[in-house]
Structures are given as structure tokens and as C-alpha cells.
PDB file of N, CA and C in Angstrom:
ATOM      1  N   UNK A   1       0.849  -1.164   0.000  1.00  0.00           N
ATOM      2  CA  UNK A   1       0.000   0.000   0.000  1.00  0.00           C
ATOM      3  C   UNK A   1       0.901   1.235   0.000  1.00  0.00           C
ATOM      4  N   UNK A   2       0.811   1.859  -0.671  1.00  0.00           N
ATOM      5  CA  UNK A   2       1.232   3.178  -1.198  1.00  0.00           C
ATOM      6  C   UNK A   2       0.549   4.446  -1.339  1.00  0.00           C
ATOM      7  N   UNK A   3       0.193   5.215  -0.224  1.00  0.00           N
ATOM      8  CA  UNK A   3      -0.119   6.738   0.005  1.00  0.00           C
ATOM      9  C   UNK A   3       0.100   7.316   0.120  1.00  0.00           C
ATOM     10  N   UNK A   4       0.521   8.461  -1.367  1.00  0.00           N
ATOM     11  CA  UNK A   4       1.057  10.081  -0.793  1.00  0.00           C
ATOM     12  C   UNK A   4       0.245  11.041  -0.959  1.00  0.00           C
ATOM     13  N   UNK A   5       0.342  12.044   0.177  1.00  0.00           N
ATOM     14  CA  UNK A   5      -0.490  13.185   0.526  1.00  0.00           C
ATOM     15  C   UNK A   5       0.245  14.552  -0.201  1.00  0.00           C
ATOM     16  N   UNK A   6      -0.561  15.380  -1.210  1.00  0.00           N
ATOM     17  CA  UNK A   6       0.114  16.425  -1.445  1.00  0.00           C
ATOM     18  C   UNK A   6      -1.239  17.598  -0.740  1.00  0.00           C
ATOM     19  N   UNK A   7      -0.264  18.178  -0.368  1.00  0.00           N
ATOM     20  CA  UNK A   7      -1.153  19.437   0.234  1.00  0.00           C
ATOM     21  C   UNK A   7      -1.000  21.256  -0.744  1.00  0.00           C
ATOM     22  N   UNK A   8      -1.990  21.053  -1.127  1.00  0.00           N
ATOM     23  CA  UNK A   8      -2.197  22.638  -2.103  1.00  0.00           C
ATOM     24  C   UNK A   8      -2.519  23.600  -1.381  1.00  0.00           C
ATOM     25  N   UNK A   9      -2.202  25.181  -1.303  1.00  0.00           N
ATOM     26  CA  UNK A   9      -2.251  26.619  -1.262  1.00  0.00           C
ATOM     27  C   UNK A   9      -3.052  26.280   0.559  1.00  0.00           C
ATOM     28  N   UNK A  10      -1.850  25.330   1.200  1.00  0.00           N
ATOM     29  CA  UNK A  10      -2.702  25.220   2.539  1.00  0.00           C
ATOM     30  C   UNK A  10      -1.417  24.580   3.566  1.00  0.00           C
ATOM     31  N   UNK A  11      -0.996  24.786   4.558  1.00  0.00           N
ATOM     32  CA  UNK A  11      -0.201  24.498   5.133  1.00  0.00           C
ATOM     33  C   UNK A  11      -0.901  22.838   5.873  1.00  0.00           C
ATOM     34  N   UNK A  12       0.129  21.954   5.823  1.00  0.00           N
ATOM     35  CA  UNK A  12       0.040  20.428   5.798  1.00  0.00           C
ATOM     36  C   UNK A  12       0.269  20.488   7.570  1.00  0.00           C
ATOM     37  N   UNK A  13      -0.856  19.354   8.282  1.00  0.00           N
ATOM     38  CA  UNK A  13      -0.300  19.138   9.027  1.00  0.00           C
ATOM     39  C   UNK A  13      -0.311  17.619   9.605  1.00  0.00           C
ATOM     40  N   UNK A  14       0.232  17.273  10.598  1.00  0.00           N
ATOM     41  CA  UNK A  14       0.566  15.827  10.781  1.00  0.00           C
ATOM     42  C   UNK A  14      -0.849  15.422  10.947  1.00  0.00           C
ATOM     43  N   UNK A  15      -1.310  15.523  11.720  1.00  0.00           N
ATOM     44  CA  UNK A  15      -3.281  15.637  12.070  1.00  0.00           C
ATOM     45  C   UNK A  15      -3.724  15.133  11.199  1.00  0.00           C
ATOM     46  N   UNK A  16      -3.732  15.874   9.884  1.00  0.00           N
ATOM     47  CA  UNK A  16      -5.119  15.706   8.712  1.00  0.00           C
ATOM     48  C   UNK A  16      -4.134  14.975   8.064  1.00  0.00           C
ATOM     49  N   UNK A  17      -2.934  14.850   7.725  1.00  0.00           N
ATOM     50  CA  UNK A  17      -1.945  13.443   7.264  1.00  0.00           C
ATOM     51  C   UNK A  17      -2.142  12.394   7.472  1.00  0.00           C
ATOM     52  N   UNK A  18      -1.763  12.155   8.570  1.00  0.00           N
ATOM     53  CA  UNK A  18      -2.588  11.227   9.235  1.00  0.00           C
ATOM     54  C   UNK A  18      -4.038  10.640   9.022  1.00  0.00           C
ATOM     55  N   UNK A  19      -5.392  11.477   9.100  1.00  0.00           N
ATOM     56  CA  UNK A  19      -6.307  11.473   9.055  1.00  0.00           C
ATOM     57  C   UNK A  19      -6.750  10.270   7.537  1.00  0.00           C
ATOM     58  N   UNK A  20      -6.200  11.486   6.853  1.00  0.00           N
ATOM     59  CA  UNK A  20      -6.265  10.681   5.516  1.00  0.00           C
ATOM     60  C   UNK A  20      -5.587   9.669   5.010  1.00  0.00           C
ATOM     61  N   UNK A  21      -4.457   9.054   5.037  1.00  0.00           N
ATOM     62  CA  UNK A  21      -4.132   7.954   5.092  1.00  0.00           C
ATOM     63  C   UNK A  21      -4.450   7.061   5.976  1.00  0.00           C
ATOM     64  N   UNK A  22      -4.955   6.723   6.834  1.00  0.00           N
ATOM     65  CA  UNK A  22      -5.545   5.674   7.631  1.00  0.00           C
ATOM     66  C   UNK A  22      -6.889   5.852   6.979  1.00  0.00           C
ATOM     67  N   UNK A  23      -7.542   6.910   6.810  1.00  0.00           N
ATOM     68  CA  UNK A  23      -9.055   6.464   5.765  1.00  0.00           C
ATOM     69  C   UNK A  23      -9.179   5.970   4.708  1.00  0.00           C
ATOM     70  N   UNK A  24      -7.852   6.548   4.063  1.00  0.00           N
ATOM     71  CA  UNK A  24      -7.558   5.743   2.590  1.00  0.00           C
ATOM     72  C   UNK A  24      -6.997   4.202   2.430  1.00  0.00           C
ATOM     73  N   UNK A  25      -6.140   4.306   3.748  1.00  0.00           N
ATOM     74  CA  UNK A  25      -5.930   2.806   3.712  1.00  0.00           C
ATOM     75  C   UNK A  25      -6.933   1.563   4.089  1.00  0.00           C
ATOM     76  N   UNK A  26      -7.875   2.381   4.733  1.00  0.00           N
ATOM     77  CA  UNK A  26      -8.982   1.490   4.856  1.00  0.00           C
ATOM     78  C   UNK A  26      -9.905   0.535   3.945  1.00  0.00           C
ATOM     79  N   UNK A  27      -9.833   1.235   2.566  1.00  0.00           N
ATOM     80  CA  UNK A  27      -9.919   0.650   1.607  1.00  0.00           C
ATOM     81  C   UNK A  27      -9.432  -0.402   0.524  1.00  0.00           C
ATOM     82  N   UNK A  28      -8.304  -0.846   1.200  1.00  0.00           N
ATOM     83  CA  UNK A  28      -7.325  -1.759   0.886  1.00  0.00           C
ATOM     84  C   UNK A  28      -8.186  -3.338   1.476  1.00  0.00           C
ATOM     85  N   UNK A  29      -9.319  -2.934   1.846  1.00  0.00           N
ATOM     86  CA  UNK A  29      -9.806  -4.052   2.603  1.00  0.00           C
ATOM     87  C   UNK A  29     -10.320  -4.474   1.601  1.00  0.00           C
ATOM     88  N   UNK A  30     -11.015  -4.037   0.540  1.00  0.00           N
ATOM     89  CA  UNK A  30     -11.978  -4.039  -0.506  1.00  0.00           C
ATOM     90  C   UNK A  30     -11.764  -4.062  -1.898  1.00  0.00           C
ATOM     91  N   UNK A  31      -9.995  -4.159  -2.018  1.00  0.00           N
ATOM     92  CA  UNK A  31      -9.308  -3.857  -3.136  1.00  0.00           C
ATOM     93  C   UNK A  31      -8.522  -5.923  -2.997  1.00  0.00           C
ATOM     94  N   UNK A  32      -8.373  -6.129  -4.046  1.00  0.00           N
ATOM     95  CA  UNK A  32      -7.542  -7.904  -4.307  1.00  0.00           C
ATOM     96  C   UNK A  32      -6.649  -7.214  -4.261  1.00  0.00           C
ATOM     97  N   UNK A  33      -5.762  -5.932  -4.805  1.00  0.00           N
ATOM     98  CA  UNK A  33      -4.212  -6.100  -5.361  1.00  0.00           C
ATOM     99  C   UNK A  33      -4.096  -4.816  -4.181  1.00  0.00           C
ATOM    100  N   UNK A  34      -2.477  -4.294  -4.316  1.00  0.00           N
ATOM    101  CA  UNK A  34      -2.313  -3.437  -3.166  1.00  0.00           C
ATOM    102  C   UNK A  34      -2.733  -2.059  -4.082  1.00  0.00           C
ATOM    103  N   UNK A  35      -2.828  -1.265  -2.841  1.00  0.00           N
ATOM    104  CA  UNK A  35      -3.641   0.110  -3.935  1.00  0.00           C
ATOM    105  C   UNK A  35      -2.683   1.097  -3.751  1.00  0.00           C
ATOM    106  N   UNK A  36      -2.581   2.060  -4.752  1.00  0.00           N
ATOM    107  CA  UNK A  36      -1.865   3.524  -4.560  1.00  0.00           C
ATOM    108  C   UNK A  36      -2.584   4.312  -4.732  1.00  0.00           C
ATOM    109  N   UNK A  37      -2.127   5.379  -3.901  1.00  0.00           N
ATOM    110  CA  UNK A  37      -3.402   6.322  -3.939  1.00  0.00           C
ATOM    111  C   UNK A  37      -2.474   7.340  -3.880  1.00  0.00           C
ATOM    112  N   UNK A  38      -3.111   8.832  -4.596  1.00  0.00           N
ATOM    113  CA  UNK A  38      -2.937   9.651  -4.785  1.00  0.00           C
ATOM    114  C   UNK A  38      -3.609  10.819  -4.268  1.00  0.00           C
ATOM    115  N   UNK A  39      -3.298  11.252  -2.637  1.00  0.00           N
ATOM    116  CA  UNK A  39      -4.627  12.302  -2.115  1.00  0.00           C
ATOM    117  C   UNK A  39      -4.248  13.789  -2.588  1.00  0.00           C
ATOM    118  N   UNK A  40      -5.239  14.399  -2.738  1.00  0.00           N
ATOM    119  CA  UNK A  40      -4.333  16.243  -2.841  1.00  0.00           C
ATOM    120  C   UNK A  40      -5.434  16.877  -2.003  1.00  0.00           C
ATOM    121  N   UNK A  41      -5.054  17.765  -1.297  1.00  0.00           N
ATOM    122  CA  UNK A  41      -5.778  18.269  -0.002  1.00  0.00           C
ATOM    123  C   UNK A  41      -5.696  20.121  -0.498  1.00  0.00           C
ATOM    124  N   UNK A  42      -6.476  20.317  -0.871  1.00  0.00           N
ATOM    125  CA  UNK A  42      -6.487  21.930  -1.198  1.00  0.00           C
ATOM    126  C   UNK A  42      -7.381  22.777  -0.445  1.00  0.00           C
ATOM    127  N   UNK A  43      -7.446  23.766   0.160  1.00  0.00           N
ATOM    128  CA  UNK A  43      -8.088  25.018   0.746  1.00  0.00           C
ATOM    129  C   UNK A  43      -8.564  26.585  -0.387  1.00  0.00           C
ATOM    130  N   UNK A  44      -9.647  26.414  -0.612  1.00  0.00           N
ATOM    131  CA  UNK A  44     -10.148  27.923  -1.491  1.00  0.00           C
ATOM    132  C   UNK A  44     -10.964  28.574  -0.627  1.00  0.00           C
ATOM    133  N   UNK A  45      -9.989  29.899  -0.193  1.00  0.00           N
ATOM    134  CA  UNK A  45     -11.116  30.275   0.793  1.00  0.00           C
ATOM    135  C   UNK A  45     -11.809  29.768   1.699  1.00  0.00           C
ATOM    136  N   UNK A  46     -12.994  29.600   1.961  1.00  0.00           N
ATOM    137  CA  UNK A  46     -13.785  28.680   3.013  1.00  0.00           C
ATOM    138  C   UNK A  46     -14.014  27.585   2.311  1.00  0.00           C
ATOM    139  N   UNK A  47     -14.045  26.996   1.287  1.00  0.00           N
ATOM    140  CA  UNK A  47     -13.900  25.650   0.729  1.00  0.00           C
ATOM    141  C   UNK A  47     -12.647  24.992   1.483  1.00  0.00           C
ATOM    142  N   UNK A  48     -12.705  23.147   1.598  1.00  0.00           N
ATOM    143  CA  UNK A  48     -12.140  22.598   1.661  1.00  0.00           C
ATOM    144  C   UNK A  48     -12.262  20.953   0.743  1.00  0.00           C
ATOM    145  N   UNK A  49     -11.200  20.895  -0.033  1.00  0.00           N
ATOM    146  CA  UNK A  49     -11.347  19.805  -1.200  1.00  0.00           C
ATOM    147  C   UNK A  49     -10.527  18.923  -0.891  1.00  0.00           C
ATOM    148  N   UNK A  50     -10.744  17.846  -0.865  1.00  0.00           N
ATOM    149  CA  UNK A  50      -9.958  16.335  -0.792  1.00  0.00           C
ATOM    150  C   UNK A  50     -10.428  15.578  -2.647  1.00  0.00           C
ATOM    151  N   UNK A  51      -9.354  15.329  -2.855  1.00  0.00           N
ATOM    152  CA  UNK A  51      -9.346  14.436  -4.377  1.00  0.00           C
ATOM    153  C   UNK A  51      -8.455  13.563  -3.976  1.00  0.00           C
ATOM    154  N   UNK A  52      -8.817  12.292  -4.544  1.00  0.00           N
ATOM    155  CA  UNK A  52      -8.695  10.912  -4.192  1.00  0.00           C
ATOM    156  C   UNK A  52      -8.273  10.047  -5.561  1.00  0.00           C
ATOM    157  N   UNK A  53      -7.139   9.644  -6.690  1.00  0.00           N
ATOM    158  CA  UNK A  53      -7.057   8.867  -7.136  1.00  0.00           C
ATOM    159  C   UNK A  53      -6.831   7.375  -6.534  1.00  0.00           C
ATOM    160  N   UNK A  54      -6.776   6.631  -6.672  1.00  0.00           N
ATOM    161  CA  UNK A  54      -6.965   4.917  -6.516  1.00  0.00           C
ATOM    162  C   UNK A  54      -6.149   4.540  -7.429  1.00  0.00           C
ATOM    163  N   UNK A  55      -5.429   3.627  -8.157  1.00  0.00           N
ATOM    164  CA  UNK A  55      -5.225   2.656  -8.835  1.00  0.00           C
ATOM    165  C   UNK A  55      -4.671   1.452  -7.384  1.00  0.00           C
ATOM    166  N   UNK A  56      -5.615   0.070  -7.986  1.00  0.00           N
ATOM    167  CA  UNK A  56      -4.775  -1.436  -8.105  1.00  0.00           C
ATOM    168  C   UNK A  56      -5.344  -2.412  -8.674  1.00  0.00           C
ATOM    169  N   UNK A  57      -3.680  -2.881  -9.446  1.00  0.00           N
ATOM    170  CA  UNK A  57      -3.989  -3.434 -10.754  1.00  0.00           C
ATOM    171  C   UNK A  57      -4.366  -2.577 -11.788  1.00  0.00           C
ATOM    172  N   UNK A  58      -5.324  -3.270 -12.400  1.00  0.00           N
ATOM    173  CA  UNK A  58      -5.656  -2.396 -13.539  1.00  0.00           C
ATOM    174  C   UNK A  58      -7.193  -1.668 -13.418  1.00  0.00           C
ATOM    175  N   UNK A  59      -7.404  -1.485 -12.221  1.00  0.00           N
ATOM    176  CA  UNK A  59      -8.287  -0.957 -11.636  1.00  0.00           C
ATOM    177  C   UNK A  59      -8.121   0.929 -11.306  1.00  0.00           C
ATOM    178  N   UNK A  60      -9.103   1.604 -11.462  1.00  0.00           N
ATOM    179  CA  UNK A  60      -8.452   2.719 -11.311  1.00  0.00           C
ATOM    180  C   UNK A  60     -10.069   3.743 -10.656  1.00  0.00           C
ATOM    181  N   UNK A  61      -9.705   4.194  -9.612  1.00  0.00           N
ATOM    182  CA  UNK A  61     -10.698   5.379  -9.116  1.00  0.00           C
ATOM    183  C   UNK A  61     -10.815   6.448  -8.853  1.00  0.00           C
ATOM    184  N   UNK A  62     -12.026   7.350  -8.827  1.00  0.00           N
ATOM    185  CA  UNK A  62     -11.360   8.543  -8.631  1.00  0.00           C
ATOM    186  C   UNK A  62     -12.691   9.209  -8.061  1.00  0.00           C
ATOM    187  N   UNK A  63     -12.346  10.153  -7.231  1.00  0.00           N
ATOM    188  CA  UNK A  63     -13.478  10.740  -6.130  1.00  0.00           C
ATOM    189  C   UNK A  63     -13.227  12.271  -5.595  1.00  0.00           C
ATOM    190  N   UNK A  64     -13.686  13.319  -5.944  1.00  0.00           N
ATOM    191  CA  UNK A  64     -13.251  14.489  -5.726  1.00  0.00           C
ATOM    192  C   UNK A  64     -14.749  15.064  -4.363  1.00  0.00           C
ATOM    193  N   UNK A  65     -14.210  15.893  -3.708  1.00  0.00           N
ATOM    194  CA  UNK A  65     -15.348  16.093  -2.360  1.00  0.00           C
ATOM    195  C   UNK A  65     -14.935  17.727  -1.884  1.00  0.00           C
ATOM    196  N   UNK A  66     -15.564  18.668  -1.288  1.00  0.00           N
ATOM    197  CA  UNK A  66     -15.781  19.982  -0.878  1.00  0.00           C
ATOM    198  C   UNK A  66     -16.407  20.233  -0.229  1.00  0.00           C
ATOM    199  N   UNK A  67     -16.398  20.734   1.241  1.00  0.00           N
ATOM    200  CA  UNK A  67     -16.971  21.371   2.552  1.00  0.00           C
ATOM    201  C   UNK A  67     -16.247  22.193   2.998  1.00  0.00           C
ATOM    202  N   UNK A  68     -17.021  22.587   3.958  1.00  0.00           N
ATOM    203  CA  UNK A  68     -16.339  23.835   4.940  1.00  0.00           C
ATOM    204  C   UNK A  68     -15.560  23.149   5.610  1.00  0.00           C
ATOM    205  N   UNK A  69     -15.204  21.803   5.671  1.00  0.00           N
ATOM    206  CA  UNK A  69     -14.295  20.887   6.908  1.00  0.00           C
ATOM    207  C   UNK A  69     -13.432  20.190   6.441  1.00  0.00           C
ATOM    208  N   UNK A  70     -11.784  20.352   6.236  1.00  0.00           N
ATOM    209  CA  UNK A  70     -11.207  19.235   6.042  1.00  0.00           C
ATOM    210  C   UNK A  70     -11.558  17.529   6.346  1.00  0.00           C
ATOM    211  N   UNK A  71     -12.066  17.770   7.292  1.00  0.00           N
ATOM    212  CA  UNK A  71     -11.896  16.252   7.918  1.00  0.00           C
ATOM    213  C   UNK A  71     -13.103  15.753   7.053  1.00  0.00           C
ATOM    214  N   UNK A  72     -14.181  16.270   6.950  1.00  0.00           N
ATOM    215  CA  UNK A  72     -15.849  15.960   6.282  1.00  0.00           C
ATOM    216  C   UNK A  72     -15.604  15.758   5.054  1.00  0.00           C
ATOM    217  N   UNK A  73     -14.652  16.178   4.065  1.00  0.00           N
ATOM    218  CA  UNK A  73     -14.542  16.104   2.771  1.00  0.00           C
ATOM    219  C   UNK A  73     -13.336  14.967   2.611  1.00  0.00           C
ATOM    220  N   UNK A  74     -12.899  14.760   3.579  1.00  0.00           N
ATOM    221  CA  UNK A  74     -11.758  13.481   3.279  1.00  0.00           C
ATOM    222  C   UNK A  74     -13.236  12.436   3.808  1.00  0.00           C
ATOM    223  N   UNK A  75     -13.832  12.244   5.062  1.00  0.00           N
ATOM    224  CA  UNK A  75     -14.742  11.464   4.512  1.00  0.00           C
ATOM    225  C   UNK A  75     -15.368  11.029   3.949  1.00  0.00           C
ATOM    226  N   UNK A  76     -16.255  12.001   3.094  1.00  0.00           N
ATOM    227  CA  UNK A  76     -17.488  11.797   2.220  1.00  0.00           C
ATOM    228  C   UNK A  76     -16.572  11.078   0.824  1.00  0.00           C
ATOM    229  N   UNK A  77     -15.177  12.008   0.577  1.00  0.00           N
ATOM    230  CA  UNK A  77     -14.320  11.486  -0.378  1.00  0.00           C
ATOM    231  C   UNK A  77     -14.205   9.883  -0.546  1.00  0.00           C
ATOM    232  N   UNK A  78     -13.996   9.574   0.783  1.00  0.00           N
ATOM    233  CA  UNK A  78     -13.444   8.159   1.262  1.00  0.00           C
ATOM    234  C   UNK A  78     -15.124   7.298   1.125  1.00  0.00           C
ATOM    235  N   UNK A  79     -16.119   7.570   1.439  1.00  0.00           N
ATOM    236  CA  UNK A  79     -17.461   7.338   0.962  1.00  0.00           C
ATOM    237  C   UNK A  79     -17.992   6.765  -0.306  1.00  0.00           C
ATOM    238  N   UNK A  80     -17.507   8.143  -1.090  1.00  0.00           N
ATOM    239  CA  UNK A  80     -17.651   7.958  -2.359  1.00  0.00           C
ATOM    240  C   UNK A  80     -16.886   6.790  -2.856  1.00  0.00           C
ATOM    241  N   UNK A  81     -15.521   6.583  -2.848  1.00  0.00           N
ATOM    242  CA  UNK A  81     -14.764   5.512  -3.156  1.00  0.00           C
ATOM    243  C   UNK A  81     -15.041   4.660  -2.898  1.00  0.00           C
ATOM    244  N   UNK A  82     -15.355   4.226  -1.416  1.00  0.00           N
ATOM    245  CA  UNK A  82     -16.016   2.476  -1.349  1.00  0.00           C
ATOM    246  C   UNK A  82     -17.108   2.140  -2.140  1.00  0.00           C
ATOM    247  N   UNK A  83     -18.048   3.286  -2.114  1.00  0.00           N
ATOM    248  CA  UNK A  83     -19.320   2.709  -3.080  1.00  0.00           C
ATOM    249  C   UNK A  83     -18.883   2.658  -4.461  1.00  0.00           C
ATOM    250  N   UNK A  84     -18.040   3.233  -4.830  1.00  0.00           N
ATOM    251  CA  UNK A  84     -17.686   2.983  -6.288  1.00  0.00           C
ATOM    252  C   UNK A  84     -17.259   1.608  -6.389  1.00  0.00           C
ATOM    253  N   UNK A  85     -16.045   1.363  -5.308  1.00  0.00           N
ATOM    254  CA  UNK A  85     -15.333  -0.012  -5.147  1.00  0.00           C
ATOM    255  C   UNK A  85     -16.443  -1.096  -5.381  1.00  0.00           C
ATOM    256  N   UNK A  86     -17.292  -0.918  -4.194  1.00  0.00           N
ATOM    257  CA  UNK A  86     -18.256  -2.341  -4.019  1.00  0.00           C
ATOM    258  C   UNK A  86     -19.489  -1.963  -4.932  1.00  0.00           C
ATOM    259  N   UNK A  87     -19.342  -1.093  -5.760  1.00  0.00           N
ATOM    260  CA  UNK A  87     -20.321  -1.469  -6.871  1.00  0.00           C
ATOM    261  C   UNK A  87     -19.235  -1.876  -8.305  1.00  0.00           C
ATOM    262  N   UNK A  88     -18.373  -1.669  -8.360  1.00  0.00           N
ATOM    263  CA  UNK A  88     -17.359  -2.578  -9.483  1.00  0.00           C
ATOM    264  C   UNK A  88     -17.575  -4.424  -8.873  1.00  0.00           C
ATOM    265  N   UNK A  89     -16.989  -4.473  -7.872  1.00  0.00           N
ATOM    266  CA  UNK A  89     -16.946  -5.994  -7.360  1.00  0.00           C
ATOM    267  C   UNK A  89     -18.739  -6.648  -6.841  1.00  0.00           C
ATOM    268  N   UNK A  90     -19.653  -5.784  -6.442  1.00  0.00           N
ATOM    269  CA  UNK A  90     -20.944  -6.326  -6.884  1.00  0.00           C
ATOM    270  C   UNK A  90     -21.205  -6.678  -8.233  1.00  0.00           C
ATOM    271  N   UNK A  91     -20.721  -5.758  -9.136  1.00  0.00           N
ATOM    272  CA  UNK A  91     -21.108  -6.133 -10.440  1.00  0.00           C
ATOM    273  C   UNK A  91     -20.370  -7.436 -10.543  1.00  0.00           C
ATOM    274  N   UNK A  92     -19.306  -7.284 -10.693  1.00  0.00           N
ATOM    275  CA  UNK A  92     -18.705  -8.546 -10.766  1.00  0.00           C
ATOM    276  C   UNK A  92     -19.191  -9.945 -10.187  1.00  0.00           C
ATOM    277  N   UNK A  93     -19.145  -9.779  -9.448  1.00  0.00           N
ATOM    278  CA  UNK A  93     -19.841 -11.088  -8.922  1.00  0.00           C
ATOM    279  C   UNK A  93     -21.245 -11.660  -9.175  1.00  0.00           C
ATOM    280  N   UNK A  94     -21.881 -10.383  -9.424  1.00  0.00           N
ATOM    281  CA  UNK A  94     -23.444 -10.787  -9.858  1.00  0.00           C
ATOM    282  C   UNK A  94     -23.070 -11.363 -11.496  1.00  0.00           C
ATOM    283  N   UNK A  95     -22.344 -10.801 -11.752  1.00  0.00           N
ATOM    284  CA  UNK A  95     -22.224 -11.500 -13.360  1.00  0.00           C
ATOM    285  C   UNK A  95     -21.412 -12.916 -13.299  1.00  0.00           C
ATOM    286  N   UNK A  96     -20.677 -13.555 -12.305  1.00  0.00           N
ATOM    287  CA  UNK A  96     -20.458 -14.200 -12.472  1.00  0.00           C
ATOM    288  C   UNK A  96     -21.075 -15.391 -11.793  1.00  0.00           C
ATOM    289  N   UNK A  97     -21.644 -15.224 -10.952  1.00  0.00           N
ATOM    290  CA  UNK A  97     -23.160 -15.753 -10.696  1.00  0.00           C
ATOM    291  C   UNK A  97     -24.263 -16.157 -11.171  1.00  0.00           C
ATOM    292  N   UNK A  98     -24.339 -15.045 -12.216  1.00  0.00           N
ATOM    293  CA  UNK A  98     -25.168 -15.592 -13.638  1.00  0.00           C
ATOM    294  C   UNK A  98     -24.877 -16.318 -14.467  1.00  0.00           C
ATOM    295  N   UNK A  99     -23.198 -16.481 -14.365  1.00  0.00           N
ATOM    296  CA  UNK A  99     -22.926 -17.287 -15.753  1.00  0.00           C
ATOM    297  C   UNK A  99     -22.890 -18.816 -14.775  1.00  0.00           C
ATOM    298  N   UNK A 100     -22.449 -19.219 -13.564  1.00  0.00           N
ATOM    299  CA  UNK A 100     -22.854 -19.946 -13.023  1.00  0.00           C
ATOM    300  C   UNK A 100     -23.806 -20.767 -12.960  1.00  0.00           C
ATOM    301  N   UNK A 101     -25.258 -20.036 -12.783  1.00  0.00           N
ATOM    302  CA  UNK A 101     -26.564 -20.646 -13.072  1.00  0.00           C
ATOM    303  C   UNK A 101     -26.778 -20.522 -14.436  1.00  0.00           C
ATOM    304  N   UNK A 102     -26.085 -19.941 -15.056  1.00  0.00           N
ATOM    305  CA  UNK A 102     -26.628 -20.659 -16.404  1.00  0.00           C
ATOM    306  C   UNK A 102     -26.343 -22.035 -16.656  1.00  0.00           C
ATOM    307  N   UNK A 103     -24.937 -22.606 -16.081  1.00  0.00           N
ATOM    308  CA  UNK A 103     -24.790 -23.962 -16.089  1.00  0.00           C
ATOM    309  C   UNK A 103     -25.425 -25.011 -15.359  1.00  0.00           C
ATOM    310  N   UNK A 104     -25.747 -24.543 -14.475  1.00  0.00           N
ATOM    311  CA  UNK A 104     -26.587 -24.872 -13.436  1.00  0.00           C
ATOM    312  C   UNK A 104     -28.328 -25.599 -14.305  1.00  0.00           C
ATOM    313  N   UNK A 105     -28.814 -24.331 -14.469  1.00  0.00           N
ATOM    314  CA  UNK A 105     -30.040 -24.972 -15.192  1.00  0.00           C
ATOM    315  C   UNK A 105     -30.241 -25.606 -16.090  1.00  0.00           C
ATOM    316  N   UNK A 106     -30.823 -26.865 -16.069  1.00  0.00           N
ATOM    317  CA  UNK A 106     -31.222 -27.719 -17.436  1.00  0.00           C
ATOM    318  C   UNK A 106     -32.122 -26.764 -18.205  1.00  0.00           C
ATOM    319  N   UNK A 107     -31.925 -27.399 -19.437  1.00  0.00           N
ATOM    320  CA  UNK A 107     -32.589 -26.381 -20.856  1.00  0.00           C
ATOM    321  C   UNK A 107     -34.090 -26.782 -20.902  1.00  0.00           C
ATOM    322  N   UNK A 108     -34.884 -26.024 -21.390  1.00  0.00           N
ATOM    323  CA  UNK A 108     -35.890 -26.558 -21.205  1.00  0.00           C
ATOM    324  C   UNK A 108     -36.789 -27.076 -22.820  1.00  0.00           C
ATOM    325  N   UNK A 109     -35.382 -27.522 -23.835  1.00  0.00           N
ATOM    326  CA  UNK A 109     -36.021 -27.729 -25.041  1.00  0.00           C
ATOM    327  C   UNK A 109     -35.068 -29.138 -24.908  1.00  0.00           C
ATOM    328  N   UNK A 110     -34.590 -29.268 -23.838  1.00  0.00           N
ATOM    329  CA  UNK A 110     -34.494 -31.173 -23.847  1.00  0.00           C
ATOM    330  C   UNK A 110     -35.626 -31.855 -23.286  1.00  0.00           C
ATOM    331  N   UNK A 111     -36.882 -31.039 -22.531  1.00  0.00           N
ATOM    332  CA  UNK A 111     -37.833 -31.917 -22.364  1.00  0.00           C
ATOM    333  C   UNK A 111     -38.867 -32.568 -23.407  1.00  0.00           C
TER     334      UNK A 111
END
């Protein structure tokens, strides 16, 4: 697992460093291969933006988020990403589930 934090037009601190890599790594739970991630942490004014690339394997994500709260926008960020995650690997599995029972069921023009 591989996470680097770049911090934009905002002074970095160990706190929200922290913060976000242990949220991001959390997602490694939900990933087969190891993930790299790419966070960038920017401040506009009273905006606060967390952007989130993903790649593992040949898998690749991406999740951009904005509040008045650092910490709220690395969550919702981190939010967004799992549901993306576990709707790639739901799909997956539901499709391969289907192709499953297709073998599964006898035809019904051999009766």
C-alpha cells in the first residue's frame, strides 16, 4: 500500500496526514491487489477539497469532495470511493453468478 499526501495553497499538518491515510488505507480491505493512492488536499477560501485517485492493478478510481471541513470532505471522499469499489466488485460477482446458473439450469427444449 502506497499513500502520498500532497497538500495545495494550505499548510500540511501531521493531524489531517494522518487522518487521511488511515481512511484511505482502509480501503485496501476491498481492493484484491495493493492500492496507490494519490490524495491532494487543497483550501479555497472557506472551501475545503480532498481528491482521491486509486489505482490497483488495472483498476483505477477517482473521487473528488468539498466542505467547509477538512476532515468531512476526506470522509465523504473516502465514501464515495467504497461505493464505487463495491459497486465494481458487486457487479462482478453478480455476473459471475449468472454465468454460473446458467450452467446450473437444465434447458428446457431437452424436455
Amino acid at each position: 500500500m502506497n499513500i502520498s499526501i500532497t497538500f495545495r495553497q494550505m499548510d500540511g499538518s501531521d493531524a489531517v496526514k494522518g487522518y487521511a491515510t488511515d481512511k484511505v488505507g482502509k480501503l485496501q480491505k476491498f481492493l484484491r491487489q495493493p492500492l496507490h493512492g494519490q490524495v491532494t488536499l487543497s483550501c479555497q477560501k472557506t472551501l475545503h477539497l480532498a481528491e482521491v485517485d486509486i489505482h490497483a492493478g488495472s483498476q483505477h478510481f477517482h473521487a473528488r469532495e468539498e466542505s467547509e471541513d477538512m476532515y468531512a470532505s476526506i470522509d465523504r471522499v473516502v465514501d464515495k470511493l467504497e461505493r464505487q469499489i463495491r459497486g465494481v466488485h458487486g457487479a462482478a460477482k453478480k455476473k459471475g453468478a449468472d454465468r454460473a446458473s446458467e450452467h446450473l439450469l437444465p434447458d428446457d427444449s431437452e424436455e
